[in-house]
C-alpha atoms as a PDB file:
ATOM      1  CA  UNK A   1     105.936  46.089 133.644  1.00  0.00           C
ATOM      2  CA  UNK A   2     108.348  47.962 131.601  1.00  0.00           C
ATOM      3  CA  UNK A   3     107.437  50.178 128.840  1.00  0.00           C
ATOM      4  CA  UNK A   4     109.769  52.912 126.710  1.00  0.00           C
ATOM      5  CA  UNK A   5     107.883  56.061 124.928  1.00  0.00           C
ATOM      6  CA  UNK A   6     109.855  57.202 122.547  1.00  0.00           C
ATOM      7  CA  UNK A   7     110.777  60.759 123.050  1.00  0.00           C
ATOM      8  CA  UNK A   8     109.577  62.481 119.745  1.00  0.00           C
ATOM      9  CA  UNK A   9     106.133  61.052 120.543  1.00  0.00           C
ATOM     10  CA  UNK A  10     106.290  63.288 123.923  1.00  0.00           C
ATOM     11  CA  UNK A  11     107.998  65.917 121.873  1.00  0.00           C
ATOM     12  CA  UNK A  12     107.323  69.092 124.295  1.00  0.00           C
ATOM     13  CA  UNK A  13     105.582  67.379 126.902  1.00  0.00           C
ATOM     14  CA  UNK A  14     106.857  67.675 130.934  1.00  0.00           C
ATOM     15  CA  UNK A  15     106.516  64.342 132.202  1.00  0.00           C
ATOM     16  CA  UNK A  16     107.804  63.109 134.981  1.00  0.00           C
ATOM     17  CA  UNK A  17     107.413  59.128 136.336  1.00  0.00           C
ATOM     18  CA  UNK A  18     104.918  59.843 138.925  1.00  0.00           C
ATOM     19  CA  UNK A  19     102.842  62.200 136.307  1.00  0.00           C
ATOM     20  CA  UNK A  20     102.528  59.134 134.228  1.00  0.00           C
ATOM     21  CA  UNK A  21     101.942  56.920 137.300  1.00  0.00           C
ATOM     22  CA  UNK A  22      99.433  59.095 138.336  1.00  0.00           C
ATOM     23  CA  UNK A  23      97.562  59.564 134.705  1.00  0.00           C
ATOM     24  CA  UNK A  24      97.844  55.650 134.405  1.00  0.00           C
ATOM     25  CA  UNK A  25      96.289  54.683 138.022  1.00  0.00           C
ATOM     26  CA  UNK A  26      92.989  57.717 136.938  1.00  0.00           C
ATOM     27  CA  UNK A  27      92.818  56.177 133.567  1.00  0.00           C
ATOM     28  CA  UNK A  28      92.191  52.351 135.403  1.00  0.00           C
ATOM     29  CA  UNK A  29      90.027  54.111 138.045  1.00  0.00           C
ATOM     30  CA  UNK A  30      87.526  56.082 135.637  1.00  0.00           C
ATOM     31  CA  UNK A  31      87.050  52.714 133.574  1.00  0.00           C
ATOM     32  CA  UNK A  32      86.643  50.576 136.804  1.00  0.00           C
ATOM     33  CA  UNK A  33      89.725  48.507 136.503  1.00  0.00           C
ATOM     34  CA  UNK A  34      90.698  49.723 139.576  1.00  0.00           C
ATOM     35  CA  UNK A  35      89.227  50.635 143.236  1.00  0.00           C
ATOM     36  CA  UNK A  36      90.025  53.725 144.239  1.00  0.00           C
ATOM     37  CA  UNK A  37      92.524  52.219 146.700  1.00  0.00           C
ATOM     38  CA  UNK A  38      94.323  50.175 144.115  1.00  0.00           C
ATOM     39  CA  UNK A  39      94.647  52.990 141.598  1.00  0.00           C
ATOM     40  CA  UNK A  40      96.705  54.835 144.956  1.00  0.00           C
ATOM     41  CA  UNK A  41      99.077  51.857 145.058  1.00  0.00           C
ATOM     42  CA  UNK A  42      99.557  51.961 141.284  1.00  0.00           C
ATOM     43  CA  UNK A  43     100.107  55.665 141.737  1.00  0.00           C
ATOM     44  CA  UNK A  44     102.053  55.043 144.676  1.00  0.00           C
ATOM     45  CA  UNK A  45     100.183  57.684 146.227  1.00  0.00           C
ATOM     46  CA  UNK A  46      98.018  57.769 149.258  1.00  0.00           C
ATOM     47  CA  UNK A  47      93.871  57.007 148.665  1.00  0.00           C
ATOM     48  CA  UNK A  48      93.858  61.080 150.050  1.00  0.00           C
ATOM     49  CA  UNK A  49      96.006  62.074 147.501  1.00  0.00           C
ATOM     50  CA  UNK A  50      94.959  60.516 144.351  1.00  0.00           C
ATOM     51  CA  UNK A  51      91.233  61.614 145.739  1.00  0.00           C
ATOM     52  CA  UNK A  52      92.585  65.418 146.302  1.00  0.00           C
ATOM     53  CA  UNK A  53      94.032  64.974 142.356  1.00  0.00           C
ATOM     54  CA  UNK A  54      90.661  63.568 140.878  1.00  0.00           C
ATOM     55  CA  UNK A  55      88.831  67.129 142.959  1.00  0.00           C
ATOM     56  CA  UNK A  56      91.732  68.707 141.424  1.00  0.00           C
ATOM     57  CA  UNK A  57      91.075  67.102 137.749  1.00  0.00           C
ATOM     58  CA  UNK A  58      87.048  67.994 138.328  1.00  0.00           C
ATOM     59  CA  UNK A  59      86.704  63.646 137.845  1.00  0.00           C
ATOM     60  CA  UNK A  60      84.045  62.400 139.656  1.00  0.00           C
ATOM     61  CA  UNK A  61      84.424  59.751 142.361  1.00  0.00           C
ATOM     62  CA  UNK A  62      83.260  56.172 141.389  1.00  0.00           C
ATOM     63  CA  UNK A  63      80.147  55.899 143.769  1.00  0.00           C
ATOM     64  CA  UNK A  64      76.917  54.173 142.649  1.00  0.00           C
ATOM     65  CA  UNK A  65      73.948  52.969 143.975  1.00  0.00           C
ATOM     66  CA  UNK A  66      75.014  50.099 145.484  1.00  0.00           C
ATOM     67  CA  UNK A  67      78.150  51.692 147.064  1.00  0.00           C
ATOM     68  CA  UNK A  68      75.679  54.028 149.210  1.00  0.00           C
ATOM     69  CA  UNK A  69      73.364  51.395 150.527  1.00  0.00           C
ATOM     70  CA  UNK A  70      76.444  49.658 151.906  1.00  0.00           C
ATOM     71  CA  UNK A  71      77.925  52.351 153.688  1.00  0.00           C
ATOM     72  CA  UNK A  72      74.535  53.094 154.734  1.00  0.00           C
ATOM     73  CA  UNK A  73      74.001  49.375 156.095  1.00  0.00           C
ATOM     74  CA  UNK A  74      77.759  50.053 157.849  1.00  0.00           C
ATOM     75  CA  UNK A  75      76.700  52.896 159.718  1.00  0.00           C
ATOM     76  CA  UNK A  76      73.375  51.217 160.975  1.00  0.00           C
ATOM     77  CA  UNK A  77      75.519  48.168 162.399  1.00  0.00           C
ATOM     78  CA  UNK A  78      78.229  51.026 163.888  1.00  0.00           C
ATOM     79  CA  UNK A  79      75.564  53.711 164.891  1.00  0.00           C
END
């Protein structure tokens, strides 16, 4: 996908490709479009990375319910 922003929208804004990249892959994260994984690769980041930015942003991790009694059903089979 290709898109152009005009630059008078941006006006005074420092914005570099992997900023947007990076804004973009959050934006699909925090409205569960994305895993966390799949937001990286949009990002073209590492999972650590785009994790150390979301600490960095104060936005909290997607992690439910559900997502805990499946790790904790992992670590009974691995433990």
């Amino acid at each position: 996908m290709t898109f152009t922003i005009p630059s008078e929208r941006l006006r005074n804004v420092a914005l570099t490709e992997r900023d947007a990249l990076v804004d973009i892959a959050i934006g699909i994260y925090k409205r569960e479009e994305a895993s966390l994984g799949r937001a990286a690769e949009v990002a073209g980041i590492t999972s650590v990375e785009l994790l150390d930015e979301l600490g960095r942003r104060r936005i909290p991790v997607n992690y439910g319910p559900t997502d805990l009694q499946a790790d904790l059903a992992t670590l009974k089979t691995i433990g």
